[in-house]
Protein backbone atom coordinates (compact mmCIF):
# COMPACT_ATOMS: atom_id res chain seq x y z
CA UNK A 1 0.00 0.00 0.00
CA UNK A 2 1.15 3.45 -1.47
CA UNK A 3 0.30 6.90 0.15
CA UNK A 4 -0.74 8.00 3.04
CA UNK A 5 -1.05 5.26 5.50
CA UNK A 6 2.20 3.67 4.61
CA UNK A 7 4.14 6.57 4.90
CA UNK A 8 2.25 8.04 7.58
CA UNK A 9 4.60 9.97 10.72
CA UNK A 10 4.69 8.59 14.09
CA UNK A 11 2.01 10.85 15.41
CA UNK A 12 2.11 12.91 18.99
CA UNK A 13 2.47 9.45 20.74
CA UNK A 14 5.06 7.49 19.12
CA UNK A 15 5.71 4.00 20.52
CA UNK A 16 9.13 1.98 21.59
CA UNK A 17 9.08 -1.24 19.46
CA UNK A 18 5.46 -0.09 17.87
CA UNK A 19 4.26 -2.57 14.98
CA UNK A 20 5.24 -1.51 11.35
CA UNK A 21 2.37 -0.87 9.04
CA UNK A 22 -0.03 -3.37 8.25
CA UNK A 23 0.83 -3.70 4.84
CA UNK A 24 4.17 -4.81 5.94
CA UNK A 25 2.63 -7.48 8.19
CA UNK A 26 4.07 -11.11 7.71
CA UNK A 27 0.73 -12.46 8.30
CA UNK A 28 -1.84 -9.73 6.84
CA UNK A 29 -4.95 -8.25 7.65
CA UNK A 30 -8.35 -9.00 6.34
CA UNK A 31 -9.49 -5.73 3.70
CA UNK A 32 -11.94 -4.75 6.60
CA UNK A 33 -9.43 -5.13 9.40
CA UNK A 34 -6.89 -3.00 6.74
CA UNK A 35 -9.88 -0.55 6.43
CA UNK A 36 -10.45 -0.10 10.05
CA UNK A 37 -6.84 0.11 11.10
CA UNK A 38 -6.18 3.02 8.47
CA UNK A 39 -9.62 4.54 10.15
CA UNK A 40 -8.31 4.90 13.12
CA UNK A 41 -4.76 6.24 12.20
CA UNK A 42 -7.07 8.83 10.25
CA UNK A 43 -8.48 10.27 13.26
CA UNK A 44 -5.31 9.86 15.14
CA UNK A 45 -3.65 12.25 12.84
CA UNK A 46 -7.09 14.59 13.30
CA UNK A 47 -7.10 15.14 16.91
CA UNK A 48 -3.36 15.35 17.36
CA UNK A 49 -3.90 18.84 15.80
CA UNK A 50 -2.25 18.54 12.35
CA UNK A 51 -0.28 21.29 11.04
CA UNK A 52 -1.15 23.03 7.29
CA UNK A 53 1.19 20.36 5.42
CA UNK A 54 -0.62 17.59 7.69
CA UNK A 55 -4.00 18.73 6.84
CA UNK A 56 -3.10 19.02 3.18
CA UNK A 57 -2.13 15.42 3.30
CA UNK A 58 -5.73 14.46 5.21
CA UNK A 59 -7.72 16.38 2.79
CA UNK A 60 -5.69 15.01 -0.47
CA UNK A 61 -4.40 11.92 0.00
CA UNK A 62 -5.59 10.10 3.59
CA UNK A 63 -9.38 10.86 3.20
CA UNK A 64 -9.12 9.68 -0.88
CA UNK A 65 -7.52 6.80 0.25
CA UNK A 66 -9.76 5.47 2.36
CA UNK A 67 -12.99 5.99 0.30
CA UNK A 68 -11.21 4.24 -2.77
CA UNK A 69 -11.24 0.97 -0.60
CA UNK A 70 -14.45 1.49 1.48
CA UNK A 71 -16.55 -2.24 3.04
CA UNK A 72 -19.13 -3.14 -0.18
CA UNK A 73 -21.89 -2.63 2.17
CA UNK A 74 -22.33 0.98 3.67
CA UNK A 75 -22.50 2.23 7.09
CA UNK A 76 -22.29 5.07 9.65
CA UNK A 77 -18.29 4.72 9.21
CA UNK A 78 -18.08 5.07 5.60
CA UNK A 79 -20.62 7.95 5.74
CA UNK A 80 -18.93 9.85 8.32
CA UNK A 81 -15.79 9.51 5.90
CA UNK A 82 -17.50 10.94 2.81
CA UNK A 83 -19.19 13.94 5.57
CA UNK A 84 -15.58 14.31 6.32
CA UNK A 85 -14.23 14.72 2.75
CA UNK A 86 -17.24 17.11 2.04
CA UNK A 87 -16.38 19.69 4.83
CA UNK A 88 -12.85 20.19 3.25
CA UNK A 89 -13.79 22.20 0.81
CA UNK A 90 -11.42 22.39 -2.52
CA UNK A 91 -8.41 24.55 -1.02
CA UNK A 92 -8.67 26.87 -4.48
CA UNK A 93 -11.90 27.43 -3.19
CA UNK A 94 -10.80 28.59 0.22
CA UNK A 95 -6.81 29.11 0.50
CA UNK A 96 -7.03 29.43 4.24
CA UNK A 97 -9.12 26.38 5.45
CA UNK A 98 -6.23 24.65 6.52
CA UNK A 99 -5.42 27.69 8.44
CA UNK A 100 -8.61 28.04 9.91
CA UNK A 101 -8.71 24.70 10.84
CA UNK A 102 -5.69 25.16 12.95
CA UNK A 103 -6.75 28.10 15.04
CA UNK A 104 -10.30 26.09 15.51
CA UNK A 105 -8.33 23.14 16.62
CA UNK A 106 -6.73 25.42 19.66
CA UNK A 107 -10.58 26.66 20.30
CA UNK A 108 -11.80 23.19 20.47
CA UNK A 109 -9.61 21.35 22.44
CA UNK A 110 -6.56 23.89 23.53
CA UNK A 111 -7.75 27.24 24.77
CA UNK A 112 -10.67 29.04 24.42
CA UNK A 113 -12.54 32.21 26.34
CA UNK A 114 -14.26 30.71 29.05
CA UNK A 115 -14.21 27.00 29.04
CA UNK A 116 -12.31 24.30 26.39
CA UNK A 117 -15.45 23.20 24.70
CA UNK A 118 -14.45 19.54 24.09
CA UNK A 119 -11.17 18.88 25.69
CA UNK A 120 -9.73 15.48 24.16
CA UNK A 121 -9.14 13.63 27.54
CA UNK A 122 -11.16 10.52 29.06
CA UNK A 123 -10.99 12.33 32.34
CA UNK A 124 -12.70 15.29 31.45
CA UNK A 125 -16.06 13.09 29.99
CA UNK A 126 -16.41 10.98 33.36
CA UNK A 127 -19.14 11.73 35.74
CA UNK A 128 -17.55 14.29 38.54
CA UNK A 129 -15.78 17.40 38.01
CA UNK A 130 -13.76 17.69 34.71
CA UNK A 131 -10.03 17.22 35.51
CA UNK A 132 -6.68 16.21 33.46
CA UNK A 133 -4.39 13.41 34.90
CA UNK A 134 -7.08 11.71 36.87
CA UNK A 135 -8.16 8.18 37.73
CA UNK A 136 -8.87 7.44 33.72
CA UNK A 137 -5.01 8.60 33.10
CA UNK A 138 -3.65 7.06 35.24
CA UNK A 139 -5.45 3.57 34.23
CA UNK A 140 -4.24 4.22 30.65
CA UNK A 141 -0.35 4.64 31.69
CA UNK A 142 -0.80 1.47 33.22
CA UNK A 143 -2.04 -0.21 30.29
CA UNK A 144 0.83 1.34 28.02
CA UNK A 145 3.35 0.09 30.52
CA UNK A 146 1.92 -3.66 30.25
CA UNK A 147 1.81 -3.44 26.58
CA UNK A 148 5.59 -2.62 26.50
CA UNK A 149 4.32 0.41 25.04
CA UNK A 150 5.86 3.73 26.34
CA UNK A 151 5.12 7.45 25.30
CA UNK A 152 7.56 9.39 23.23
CA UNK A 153 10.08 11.87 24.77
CA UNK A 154 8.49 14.97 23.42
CA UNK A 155 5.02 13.99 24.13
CA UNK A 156 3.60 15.97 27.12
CA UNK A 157 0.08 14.93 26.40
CA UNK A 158 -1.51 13.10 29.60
CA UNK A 159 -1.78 9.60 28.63
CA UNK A 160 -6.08 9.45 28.28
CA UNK A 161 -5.74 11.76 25.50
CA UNK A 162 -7.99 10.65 22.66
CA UNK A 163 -5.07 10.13 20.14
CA UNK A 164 -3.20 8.30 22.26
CA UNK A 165 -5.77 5.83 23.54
CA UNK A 166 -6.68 5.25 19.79
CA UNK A 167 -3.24 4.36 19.06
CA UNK A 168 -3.10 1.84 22.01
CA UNK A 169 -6.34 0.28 20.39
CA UNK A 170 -4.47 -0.45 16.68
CA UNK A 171 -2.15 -1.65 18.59
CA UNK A 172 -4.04 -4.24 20.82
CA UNK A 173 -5.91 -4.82 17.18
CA UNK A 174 -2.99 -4.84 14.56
CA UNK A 175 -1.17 -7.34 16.88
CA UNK A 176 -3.85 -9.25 17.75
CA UNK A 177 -5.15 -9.76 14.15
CA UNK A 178 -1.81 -10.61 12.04
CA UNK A 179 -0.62 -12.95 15.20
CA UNK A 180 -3.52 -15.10 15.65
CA UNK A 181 -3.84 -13.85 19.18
CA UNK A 182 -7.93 -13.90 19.35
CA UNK A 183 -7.46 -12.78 23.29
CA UNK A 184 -5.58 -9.91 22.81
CA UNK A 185 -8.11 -9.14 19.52
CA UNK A 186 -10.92 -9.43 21.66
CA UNK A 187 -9.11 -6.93 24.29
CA UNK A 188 -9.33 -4.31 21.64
CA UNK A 189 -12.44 -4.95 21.18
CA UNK A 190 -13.56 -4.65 24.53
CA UNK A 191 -11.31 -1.36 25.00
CA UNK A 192 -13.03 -0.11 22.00
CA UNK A 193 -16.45 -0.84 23.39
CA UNK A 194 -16.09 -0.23 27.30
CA UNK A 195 -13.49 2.26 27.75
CA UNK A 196 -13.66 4.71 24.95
CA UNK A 197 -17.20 4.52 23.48
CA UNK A 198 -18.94 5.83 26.70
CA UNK A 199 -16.60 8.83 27.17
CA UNK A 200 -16.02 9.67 23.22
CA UNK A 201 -19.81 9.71 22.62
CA UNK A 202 -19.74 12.17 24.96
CA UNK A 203 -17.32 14.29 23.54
CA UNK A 204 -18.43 14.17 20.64
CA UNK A 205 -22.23 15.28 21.62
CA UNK A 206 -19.68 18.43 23.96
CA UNK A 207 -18.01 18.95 20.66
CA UNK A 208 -21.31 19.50 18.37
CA UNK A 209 -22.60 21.98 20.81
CA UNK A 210 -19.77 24.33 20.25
CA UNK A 211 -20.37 25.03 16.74
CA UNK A 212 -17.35 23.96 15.23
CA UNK A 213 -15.68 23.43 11.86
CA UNK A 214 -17.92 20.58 10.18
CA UNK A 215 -14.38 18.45 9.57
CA UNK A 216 -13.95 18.17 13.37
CA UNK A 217 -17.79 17.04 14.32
CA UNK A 218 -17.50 14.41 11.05
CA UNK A 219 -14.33 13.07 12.21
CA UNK A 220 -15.97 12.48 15.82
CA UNK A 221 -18.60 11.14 14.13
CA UNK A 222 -15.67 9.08 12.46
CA UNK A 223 -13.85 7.96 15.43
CA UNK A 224 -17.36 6.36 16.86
CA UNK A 225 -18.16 4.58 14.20
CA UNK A 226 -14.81 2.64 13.85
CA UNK A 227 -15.04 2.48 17.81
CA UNK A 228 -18.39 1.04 17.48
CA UNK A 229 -17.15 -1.27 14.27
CA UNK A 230 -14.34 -2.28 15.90
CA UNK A 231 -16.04 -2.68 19.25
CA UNK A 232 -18.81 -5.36 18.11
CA UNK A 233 -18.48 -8.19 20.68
């Protein structure tokens, strides 16, 4: 596989000993499995706040990509990715959209007048009072230091951050897929399913209510669907 996800940056978590791509995979993945991986890398690279050059490469090649090899039968995942190829609008249309799209990203999820709308950590969508580094972060650097898995250097980013925790999913999936390991498969699943779907719904319903950019609220939309794909006991 060509493009985008095979040539695709370590993102803001990067991982010691992390799985190559699944194309390179001795034993590879199913077309769906494929699919779903390269789904979630998608909205990795979305709410790890891309640059102008990384959005370029979303709106160009990584969104293009994925419709080209979409499941035959349609479903909230694959419409979610052709919402999300709809709201980046033709950049000769609108020069600055990548721009724009930056500066929303730091409204969103950064800093904002008042409160962060939708900020992208599992603690802050748990019943209680919104905090970073609590009980949910701490659970999730446990589970990286099980997997072997460790955060890079010059990532600051608490450890529930949405990017991250999808990464830890491809991996429990990737691994557990192209090794035969239907345990650690069905862990993914389960993370998928009881970890992030509660808390992700909800920031994706905190997200929609603060008007933003329609590429953001369809790649929420996004990052459910896969969850719930990928979650399916």
């Amino acid at each position: 596989m060509n493009g985008f996800y095979s040539t695709i940056a370590e993102l803001n978590v990067a991982y010691k000993g992390r799985n190559p791509l699944v194309s390179n995979f001795a034993t590879p993945c199913s077309d769906t499995q494929i699919f779903h991986l390269d789904a979630i890398e998608l909205c990795v690279a979305i709410f790890r706040g891309p640059d102008i050059k990384g959005w370029s490469g979303i709106a160009n090649t990584g969104v293009p990509e994925l419709l080209n090899r979409i499941p035959q039968n349609p479903n909230d995942l694959t419409d979610s990715l052709k919402n999300l190829q709809g709201s980046l609008a033709n950049p000769t249309e609108n020069p600055d959209q990548y721009f724009d799209l930056e500066t929303e990203y730091v409204r969103l999820f950064i800093s904002s007048s008042g409160s962060v709308p939708a900020p992208p950590y599992e603690s802050c969508h748990l019943k209680g009072p919104a905090r970073t580094m609590g009980k949910s972060a701490l659970a999730m650097r446990s589970r990286l230091s099980e997997a072997g898995l460790e955060l890079s250097l010059d990532s600051n980013e608490p450890p529930d951050h949405l990017s991250i925790e999808l990464e830890y999913l491809y991996h429990l999936l990737s691994t557990g897929w192209t090794d035969g390991d239907a345990t650690l498969a069905a862990s993914g699943a389960d993370f998928a399913r009881t970890v992030m779907l509660p808390w992700v719904r909800r920031f994706r319903q905190n997200l929609a209510q603060a008007d933003p950019h329609p590429a953001y609220l369809h790649a929420a939309n996004l990052t459910v669907a896969v969850l719930e794909e990928v979650g399916k006991p």
